[in-house]
N, C-alpha and C. Protein backbone atom coordinates (compact mmCIF):
# COMPACT_ATOMS: atom_id res chain seq x y z
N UNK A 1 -13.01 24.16 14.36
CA UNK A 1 -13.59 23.17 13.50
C UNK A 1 -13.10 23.45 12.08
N UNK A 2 -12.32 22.41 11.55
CA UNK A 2 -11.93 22.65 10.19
C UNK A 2 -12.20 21.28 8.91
N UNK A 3 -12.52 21.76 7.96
CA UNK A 3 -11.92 20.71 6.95
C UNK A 3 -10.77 19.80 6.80
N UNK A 4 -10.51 18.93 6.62
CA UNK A 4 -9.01 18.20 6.93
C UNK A 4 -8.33 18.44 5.74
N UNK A 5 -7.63 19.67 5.44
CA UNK A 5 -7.78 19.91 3.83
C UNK A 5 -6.10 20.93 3.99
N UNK A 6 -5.58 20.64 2.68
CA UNK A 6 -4.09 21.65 2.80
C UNK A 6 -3.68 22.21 3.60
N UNK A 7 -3.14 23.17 4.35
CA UNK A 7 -2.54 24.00 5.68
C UNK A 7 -2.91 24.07 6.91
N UNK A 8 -4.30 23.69 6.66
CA UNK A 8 -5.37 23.66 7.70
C UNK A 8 -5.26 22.32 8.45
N UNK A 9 -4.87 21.41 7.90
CA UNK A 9 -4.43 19.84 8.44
C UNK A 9 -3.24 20.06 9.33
N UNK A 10 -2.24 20.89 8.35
CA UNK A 10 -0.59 21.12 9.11
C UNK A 10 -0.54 22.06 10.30
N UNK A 11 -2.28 22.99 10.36
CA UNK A 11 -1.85 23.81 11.57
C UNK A 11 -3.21 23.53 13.30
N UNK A 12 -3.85 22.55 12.57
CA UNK A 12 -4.94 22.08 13.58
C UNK A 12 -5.14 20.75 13.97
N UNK A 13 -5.05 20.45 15.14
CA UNK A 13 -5.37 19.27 15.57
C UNK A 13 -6.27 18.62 16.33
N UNK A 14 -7.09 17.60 15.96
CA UNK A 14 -7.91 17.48 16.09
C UNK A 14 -8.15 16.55 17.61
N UNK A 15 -8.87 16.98 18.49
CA UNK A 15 -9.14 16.51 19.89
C UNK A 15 -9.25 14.90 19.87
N UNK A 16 -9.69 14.48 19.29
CA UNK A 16 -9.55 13.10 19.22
C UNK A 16 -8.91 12.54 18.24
N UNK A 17 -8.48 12.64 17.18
CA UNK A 17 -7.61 12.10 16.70
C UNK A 17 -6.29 12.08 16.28
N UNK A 18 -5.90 13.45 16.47
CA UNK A 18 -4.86 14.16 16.15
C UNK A 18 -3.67 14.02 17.22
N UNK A 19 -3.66 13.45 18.76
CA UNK A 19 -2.92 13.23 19.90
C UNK A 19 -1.53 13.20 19.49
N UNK A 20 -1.33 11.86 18.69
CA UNK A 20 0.00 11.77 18.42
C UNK A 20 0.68 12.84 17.49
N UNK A 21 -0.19 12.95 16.39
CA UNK A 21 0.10 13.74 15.23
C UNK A 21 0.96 15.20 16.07
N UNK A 22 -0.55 15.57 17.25
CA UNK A 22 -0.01 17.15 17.79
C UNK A 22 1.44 17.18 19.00
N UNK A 23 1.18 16.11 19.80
CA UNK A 23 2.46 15.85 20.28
C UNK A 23 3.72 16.02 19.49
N UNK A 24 3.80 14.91 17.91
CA UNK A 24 5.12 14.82 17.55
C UNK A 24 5.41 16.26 16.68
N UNK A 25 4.53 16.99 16.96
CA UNK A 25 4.55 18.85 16.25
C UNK A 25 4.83 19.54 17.20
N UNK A 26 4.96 18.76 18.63
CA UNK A 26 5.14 19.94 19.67
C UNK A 26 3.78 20.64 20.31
N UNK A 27 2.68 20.45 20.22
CA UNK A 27 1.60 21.69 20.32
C UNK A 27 0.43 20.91 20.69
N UNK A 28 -0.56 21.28 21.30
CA UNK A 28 -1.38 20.66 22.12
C UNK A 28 -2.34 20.35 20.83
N UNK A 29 -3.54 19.46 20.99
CA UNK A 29 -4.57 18.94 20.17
C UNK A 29 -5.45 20.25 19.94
N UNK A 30 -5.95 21.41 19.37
CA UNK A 30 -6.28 22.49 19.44
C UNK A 30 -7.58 22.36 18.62
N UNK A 31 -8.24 21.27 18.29
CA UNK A 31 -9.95 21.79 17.57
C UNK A 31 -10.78 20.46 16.65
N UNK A 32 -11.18 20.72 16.59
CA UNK A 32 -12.21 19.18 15.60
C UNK A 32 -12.07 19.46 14.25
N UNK A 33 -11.97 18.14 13.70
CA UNK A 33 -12.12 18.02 12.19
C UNK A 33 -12.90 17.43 11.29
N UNK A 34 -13.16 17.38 10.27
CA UNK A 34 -13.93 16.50 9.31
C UNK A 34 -13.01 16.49 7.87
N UNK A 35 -13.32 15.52 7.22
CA UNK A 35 -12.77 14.79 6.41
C UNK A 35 -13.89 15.09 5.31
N UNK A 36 -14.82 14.83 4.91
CA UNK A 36 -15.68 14.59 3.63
C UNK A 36 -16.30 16.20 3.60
N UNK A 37 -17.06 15.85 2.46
CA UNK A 37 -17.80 17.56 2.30
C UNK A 37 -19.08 18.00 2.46
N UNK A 38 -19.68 16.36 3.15
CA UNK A 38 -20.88 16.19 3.00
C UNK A 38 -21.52 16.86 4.75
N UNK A 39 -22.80 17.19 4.80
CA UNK A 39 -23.70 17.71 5.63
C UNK A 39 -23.02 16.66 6.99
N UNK A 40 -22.95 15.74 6.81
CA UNK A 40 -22.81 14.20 8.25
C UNK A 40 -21.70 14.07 8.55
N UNK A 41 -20.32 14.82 7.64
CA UNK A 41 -19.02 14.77 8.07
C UNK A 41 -18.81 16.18 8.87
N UNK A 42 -19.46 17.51 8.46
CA UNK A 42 -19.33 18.56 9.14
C UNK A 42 -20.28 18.28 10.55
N UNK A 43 -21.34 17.53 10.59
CA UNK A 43 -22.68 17.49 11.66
C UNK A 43 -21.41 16.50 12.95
N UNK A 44 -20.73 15.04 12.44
CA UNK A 44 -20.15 14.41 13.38
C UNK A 44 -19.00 15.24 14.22
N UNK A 45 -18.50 16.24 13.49
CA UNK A 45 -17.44 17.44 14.21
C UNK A 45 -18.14 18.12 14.92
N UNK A 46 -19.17 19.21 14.85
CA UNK A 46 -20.65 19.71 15.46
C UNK A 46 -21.00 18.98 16.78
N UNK A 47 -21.01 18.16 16.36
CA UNK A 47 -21.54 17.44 17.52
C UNK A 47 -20.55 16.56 18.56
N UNK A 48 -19.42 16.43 18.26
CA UNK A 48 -17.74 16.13 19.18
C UNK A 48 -17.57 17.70 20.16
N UNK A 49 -17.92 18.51 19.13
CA UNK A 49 -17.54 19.74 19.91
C UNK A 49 -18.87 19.94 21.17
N UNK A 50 -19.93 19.81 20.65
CA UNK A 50 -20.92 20.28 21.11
C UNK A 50 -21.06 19.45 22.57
N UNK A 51 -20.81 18.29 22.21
CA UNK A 51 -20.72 16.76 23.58
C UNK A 51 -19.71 18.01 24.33
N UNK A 52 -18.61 18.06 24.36
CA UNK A 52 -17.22 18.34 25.21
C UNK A 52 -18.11 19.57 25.93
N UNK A 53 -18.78 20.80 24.74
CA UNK A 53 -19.01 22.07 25.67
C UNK A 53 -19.68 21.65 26.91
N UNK A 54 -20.78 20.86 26.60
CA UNK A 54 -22.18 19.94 27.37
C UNK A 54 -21.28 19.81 28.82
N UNK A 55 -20.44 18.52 28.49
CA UNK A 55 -19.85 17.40 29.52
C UNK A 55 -18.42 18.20 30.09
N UNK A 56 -17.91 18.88 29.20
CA UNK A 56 -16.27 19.38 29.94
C UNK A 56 -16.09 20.86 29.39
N UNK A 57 -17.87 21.81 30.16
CA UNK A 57 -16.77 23.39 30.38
C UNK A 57 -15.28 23.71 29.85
N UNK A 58 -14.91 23.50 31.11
CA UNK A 58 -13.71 24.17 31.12
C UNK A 58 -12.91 23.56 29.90
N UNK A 59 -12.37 21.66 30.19
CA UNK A 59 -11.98 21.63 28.90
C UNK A 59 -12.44 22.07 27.60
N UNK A 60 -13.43 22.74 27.11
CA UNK A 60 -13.78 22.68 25.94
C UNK A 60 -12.86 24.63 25.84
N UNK A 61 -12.94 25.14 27.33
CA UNK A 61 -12.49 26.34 27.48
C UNK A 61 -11.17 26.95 27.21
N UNK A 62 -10.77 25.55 27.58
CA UNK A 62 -8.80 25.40 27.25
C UNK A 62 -8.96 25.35 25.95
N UNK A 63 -9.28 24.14 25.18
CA UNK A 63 -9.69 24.22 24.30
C UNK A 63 -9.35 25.33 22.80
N UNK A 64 -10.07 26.01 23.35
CA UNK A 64 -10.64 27.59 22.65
C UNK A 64 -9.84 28.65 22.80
N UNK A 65 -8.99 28.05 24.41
CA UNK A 65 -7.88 29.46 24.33
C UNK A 65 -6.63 28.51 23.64
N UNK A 66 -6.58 27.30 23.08
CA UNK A 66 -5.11 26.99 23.05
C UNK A 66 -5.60 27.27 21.34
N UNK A 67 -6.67 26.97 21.24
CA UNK A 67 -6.69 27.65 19.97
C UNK A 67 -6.63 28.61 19.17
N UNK A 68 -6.81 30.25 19.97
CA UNK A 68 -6.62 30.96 19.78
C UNK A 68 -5.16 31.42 19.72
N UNK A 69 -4.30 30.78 19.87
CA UNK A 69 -2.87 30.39 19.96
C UNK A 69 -2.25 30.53 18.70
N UNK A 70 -3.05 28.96 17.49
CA UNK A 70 -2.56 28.92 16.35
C UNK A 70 -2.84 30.51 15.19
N UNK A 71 -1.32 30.20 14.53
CA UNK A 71 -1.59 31.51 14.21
C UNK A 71 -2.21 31.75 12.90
N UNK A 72 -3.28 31.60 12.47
CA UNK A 72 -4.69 31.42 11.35
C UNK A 72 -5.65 32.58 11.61
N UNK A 73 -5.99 33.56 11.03
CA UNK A 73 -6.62 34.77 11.96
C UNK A 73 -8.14 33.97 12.49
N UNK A 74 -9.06 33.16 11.01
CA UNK A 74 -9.89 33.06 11.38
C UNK A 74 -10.02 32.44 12.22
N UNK A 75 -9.23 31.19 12.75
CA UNK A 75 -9.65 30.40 13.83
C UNK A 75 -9.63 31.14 14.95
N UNK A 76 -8.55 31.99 15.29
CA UNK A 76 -8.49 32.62 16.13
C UNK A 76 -10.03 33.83 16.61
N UNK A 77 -10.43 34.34 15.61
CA UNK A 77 -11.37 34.99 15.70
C UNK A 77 -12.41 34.08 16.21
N UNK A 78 -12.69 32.85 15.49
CA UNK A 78 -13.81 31.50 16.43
C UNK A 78 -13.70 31.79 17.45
N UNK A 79 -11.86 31.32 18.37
CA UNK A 79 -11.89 30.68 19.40
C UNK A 79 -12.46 31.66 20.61
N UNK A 80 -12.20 33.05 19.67
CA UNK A 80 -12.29 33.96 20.96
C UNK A 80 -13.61 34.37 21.00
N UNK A 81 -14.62 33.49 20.12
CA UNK A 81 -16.22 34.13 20.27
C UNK A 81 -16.57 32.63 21.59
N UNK A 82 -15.42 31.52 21.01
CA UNK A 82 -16.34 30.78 21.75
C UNK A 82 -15.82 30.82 23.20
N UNK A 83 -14.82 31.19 23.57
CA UNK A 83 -14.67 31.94 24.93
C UNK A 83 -15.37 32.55 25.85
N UNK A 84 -15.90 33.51 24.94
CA UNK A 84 -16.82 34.82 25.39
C UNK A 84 -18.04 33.96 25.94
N UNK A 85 -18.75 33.11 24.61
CA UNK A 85 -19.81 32.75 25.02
C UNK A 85 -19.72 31.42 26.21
N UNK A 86 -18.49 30.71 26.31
CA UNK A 86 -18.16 29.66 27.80
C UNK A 86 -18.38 30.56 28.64
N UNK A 87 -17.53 31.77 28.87
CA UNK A 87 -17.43 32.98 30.31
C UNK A 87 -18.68 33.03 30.69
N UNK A 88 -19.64 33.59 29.72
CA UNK A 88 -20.88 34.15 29.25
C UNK A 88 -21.73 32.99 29.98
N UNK A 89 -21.83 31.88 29.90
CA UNK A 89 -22.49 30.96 30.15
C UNK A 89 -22.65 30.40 31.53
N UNK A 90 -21.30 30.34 32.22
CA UNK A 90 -20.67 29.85 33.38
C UNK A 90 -21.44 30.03 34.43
């Protein structure tokens, strides 16, 4: 989950909107985004992610490992908590 903001735009893509963007980069759609700075632009990402864990396990599982992929430490550090806690859950 990121801000749509400098480097962070050029190295994450966003599950639903980002398809083409991550295709013509080569690299799979790897995480959710928001745009504004406000409480309802971070809550509508929150809650894209939160639907997928709900409705698609596993995809949300791929997910998390293709994210742990990009090379950003912190995301990587996310993807691999939210791994633990999919395994964890299963």
């Amino acid at each position: 989950m990121y801000r749509r903001t400098g480097g962070l735009r050029d190295t994450v893509f966003d599950v639903d909107d980002d398809g083409r963007r991550a295709a013509e980069a080569g690299v799979c759609p790897n995480g959710y985004s928001f745009e504004g700075t406000d409480e309802a632009s971070l809550e509508y990402a929150l809650d894209r992610a939160i639907q997928q864990f709900y409705d698609d396990r596993a995809g949300f599982t791929e997910l998390a490992r293709t994210a742990m992929q990009v090379s950003v430490p912190l995301l990587s550090t996310l993807a691999r908590v939210c791994v633990c806690v999919c395994e964890r859950e299963s």
